[in-house]
C-alpha atoms as a PDB file:
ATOM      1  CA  UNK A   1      -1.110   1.511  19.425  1.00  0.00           C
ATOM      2  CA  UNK A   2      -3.618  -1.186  18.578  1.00  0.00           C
ATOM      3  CA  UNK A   3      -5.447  -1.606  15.500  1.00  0.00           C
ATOM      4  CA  UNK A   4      -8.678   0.020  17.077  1.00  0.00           C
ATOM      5  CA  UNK A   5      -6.933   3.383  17.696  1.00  0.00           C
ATOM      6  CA  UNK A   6      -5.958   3.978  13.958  1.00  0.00           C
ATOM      7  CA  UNK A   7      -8.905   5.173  11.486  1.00  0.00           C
ATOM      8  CA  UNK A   8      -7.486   4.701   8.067  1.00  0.00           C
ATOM      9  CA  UNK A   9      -4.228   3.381   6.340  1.00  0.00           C
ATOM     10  CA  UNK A  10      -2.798   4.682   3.348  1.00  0.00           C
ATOM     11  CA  UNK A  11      -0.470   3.040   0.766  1.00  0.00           C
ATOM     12  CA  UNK A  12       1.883   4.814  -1.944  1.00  0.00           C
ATOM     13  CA  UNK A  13       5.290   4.518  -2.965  1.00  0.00           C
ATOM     14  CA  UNK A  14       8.446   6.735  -4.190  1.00  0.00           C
ATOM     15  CA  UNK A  15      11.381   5.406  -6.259  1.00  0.00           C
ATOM     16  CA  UNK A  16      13.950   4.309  -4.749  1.00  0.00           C
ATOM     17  CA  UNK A  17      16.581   7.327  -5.187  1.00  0.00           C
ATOM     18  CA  UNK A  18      13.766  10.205  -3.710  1.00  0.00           C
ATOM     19  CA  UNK A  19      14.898  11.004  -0.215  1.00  0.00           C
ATOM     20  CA  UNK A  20      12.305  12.092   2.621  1.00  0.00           C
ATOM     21  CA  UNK A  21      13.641  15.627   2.192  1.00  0.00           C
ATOM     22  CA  UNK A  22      13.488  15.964  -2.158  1.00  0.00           C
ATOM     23  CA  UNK A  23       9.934  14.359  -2.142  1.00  0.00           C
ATOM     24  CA  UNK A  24       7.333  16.107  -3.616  1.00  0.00           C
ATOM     25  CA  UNK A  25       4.039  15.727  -4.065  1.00  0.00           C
ATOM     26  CA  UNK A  26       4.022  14.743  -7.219  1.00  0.00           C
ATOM     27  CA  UNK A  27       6.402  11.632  -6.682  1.00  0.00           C
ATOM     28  CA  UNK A  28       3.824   9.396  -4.730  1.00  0.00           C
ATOM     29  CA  UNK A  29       3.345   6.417  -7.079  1.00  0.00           C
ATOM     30  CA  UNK A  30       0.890   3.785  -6.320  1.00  0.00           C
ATOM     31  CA  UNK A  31       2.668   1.268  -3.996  1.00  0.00           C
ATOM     32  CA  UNK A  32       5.154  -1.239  -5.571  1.00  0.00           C
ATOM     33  CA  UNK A  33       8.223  -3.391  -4.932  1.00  0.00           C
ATOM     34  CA  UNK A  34      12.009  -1.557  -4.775  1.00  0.00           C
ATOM     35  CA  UNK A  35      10.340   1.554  -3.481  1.00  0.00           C
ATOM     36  CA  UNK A  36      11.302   3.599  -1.416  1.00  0.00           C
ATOM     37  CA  UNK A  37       9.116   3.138   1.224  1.00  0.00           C
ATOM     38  CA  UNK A  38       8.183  -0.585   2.750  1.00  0.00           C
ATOM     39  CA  UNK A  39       4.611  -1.179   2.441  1.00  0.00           C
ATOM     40  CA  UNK A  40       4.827  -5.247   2.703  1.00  0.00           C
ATOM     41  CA  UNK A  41       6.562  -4.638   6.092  1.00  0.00           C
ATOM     42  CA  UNK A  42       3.236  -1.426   6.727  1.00  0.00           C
ATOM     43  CA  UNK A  43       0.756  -3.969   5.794  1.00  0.00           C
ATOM     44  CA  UNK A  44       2.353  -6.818   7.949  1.00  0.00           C
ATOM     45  CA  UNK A  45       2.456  -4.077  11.276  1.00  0.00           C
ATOM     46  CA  UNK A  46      -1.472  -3.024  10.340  1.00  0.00           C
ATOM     47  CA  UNK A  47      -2.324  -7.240   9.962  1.00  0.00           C
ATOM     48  CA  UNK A  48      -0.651  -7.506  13.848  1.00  0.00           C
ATOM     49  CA  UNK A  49      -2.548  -4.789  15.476  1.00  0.00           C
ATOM     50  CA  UNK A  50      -5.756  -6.238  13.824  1.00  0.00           C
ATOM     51  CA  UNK A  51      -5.996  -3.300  12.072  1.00  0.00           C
ATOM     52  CA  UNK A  52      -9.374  -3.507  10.208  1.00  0.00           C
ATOM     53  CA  UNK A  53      -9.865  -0.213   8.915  1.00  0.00           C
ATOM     54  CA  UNK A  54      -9.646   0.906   5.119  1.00  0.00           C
ATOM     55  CA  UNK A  55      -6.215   0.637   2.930  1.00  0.00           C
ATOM     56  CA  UNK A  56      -6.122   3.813   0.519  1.00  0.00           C
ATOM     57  CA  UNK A  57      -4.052   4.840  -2.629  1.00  0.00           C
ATOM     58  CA  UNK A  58      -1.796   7.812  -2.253  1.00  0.00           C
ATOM     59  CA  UNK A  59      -0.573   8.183  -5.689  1.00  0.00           C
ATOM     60  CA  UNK A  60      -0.363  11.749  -6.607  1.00  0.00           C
ATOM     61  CA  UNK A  61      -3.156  12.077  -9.578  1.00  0.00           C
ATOM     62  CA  UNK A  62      -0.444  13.414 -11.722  1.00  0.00           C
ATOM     63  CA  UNK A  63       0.656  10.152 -11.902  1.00  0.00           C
ATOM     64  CA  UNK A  64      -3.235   9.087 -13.911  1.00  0.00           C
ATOM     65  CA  UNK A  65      -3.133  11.862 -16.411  1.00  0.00           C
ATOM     66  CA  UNK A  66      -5.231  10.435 -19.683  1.00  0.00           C
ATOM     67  CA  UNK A  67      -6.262   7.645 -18.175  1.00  0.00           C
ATOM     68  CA  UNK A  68     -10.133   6.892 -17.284  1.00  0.00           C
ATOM     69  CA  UNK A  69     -11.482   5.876 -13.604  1.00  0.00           C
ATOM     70  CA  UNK A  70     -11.640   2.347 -15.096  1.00  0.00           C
ATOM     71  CA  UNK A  71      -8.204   2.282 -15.763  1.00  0.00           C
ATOM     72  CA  UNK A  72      -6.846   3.945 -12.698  1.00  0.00           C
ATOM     73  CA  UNK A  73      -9.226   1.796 -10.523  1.00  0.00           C
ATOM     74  CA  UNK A  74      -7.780  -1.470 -11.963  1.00  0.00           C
ATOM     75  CA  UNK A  75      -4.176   0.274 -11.621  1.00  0.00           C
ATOM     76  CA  UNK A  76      -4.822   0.793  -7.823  1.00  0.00           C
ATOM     77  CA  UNK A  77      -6.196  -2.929  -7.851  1.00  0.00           C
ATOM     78  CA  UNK A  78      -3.207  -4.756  -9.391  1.00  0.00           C
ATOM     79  CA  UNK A  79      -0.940  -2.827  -7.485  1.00  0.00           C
ATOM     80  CA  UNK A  80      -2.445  -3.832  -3.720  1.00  0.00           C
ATOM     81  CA  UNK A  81      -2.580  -7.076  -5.088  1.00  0.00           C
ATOM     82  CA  UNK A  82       1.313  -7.720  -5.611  1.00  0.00           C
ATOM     83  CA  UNK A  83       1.554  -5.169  -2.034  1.00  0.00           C
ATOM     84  CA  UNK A  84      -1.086  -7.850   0.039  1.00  0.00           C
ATOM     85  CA  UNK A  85       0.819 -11.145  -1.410  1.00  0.00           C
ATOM     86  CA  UNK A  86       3.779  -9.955  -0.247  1.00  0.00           C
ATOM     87  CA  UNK A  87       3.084  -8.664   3.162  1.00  0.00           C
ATOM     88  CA  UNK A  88       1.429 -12.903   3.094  1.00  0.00           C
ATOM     89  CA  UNK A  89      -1.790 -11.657   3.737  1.00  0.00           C
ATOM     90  CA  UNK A  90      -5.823 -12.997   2.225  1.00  0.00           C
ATOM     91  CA  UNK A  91      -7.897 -10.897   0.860  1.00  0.00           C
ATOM     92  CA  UNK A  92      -9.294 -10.315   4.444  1.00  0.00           C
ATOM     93  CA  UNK A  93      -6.250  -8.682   5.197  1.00  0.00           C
ATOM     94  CA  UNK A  94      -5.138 -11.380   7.892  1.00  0.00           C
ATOM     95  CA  UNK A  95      -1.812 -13.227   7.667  1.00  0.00           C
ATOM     96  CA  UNK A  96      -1.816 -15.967   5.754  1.00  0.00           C
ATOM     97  CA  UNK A  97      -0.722 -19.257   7.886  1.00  0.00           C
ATOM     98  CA  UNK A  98       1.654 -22.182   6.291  1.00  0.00           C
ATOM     99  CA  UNK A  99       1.874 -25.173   7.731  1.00  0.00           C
ATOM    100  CA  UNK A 100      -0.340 -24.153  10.431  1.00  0.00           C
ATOM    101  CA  UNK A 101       2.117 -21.495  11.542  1.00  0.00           C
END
């Protein structure tokens, strides 16, 4: 599938001991390292189909109870931000090149 056939991507995160089968609904976190699920290694596969589409949050909102859009919004921010340096990519979403690799 190339990058042009998918419409949106979506990032969120379980920890570590939730199994596929005992998630619920109200276990999506907003993506971090040690999850459960790989989102370095999602971003990476989106980045080499040339995926250009939007990234979303799947947290569960259970997870922003008493907290303001403000705070939620930065929340989501600082999260993809440790998620996109470690999949190596810019802010463009494009892999980042070292050494002209």
């Amino acid at each position: 599938v190339g990058g042009d056939k998918i419409v949106t991507g979506a990032l969120g995160a379980v920890e570590p001991d939730v199994t596929a089968g005992a998630a619920k609904h109200s276990d999506r976190r907003l993506p971090f390292e040690g999850g459960a699920i790989d989102n370095a290694a999602y971003l990476t596969a989106l980045a080499e189909m040339r995926y250009t589409g939007p990234v979303t949050p799947t947290a569960d909102r259970s997870q922003f109870e008493g907290q303001g859009r403000e705070q939620i919004v930065k929340a989501a921010a600082a999260a993809f931000d440790v998620v996109w340096k470690s999949a190596g990519l810019n802010a463009a979403g494009k892999r980042v090149t070292v050494g002209g690799r």
